[in-house]
C-alpha atoms as a PDB file:
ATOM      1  CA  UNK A   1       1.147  -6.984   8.857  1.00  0.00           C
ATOM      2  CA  UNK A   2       2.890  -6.940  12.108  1.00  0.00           C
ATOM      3  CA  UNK A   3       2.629  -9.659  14.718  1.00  0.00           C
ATOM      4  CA  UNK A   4       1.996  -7.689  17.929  1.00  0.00           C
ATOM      5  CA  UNK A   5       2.549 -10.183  21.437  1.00  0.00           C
ATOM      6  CA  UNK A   6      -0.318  -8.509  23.547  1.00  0.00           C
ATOM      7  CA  UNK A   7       0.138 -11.814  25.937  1.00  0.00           C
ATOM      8  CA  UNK A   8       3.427 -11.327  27.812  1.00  0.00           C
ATOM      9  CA  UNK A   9       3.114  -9.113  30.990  1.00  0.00           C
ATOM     10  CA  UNK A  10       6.896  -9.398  31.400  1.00  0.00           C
ATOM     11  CA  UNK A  11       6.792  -6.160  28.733  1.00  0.00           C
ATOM     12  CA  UNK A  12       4.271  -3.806  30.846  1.00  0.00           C
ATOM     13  CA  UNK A  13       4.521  -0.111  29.668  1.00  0.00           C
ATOM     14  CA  UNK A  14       7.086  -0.989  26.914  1.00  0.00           C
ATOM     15  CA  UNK A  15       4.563  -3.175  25.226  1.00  0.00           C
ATOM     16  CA  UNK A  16       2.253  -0.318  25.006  1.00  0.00           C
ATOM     17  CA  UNK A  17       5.165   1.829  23.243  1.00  0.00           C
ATOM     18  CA  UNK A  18       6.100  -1.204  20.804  1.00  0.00           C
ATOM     19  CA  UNK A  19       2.136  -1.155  20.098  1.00  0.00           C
ATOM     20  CA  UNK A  20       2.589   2.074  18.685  1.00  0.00           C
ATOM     21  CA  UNK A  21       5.265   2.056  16.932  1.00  0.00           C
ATOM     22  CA  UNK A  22       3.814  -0.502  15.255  1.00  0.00           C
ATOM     23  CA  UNK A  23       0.301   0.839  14.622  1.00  0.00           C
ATOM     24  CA  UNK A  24       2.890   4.008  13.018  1.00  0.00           C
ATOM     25  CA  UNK A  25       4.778   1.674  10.689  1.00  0.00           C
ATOM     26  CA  UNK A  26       1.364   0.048   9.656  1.00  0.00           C
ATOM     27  CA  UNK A  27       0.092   3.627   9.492  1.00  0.00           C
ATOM     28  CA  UNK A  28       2.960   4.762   7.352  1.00  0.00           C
ATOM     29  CA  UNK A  29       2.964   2.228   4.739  1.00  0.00           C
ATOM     30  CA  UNK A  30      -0.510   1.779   3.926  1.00  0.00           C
ATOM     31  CA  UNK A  31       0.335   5.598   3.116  1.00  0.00           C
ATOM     32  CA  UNK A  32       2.942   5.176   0.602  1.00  0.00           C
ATOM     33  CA  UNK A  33       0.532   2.143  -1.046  1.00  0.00           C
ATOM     34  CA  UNK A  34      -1.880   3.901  -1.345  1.00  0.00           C
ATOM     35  CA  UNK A  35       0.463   7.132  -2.898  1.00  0.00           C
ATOM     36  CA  UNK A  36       1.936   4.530  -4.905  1.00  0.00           C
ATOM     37  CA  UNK A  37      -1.186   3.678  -6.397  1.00  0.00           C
ATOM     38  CA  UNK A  38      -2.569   7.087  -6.800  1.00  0.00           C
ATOM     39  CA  UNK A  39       0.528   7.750  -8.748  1.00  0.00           C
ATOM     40  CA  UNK A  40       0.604   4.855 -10.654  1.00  0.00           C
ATOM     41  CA  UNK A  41      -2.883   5.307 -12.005  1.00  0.00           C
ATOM     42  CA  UNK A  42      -2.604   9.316 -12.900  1.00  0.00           C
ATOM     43  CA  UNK A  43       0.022   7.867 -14.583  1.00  0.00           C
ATOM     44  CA  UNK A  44      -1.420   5.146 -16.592  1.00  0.00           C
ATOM     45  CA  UNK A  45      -4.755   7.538 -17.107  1.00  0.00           C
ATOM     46  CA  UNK A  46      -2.644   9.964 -18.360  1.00  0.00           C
ATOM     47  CA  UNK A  47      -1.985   7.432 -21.696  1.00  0.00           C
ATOM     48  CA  UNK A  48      -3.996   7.444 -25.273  1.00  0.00           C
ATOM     49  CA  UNK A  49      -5.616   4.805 -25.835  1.00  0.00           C
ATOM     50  CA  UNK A  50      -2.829   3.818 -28.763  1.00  0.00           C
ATOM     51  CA  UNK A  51      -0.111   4.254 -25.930  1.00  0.00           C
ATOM     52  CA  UNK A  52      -1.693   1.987 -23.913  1.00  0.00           C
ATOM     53  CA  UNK A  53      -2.241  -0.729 -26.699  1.00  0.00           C
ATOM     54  CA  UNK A  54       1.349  -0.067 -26.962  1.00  0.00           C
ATOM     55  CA  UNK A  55       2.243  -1.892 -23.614  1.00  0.00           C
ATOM     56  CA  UNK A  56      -0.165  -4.779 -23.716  1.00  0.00           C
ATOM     57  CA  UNK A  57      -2.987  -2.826 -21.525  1.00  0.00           C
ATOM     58  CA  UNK A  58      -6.401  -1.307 -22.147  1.00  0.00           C
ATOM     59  CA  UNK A  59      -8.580   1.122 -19.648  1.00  0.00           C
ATOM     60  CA  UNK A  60      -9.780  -1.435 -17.889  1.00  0.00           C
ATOM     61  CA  UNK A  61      -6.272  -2.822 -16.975  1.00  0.00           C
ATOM     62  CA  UNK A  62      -5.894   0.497 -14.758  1.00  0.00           C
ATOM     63  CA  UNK A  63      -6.410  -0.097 -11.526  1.00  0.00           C
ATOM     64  CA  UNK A  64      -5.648  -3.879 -11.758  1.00  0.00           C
ATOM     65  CA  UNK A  65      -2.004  -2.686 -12.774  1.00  0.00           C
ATOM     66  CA  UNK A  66      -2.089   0.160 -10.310  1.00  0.00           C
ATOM     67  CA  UNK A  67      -2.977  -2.144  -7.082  1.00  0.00           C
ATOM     68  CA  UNK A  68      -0.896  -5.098  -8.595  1.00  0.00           C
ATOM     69  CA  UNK A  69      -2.576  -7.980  -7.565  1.00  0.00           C
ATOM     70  CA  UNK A  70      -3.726  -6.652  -4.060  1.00  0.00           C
END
């Protein structure tokens, strides 16, 4: 996440405007996570149960796989 200085008055209206930008970059890529995800798990779901065996994972491995690790 985005370290946002909201202490330094030296930055007035343009500290506002970086603020946003940054809340839109935040905005934006918790977006394409979470699409990423989504996709990722149709995906997966998508599988036999033999395909799956095939690469190691089971059902339950879904959405571990899908949100690696998060």
């Amino acid at each position: 996440m985005a370290l946002i200085d909201t202490h330094n008055p030296l930055l007035g209206p343009a500290n506002l405007a970086g603020r946003i930008g940054s809340l839109f970059v935040v905005a934006s890529r918790a977006a394409s996570d979470w699409n990423e995800t989504r996709a990722t798990r149709k995906a997966l779901s998508a599988l036999t149960d033999r395909e799956l065996d095939d690469v190691g994972l089971t059902r339950f491995d879904i959405e571990r796989v899908a949100r690696r690790g998060r």
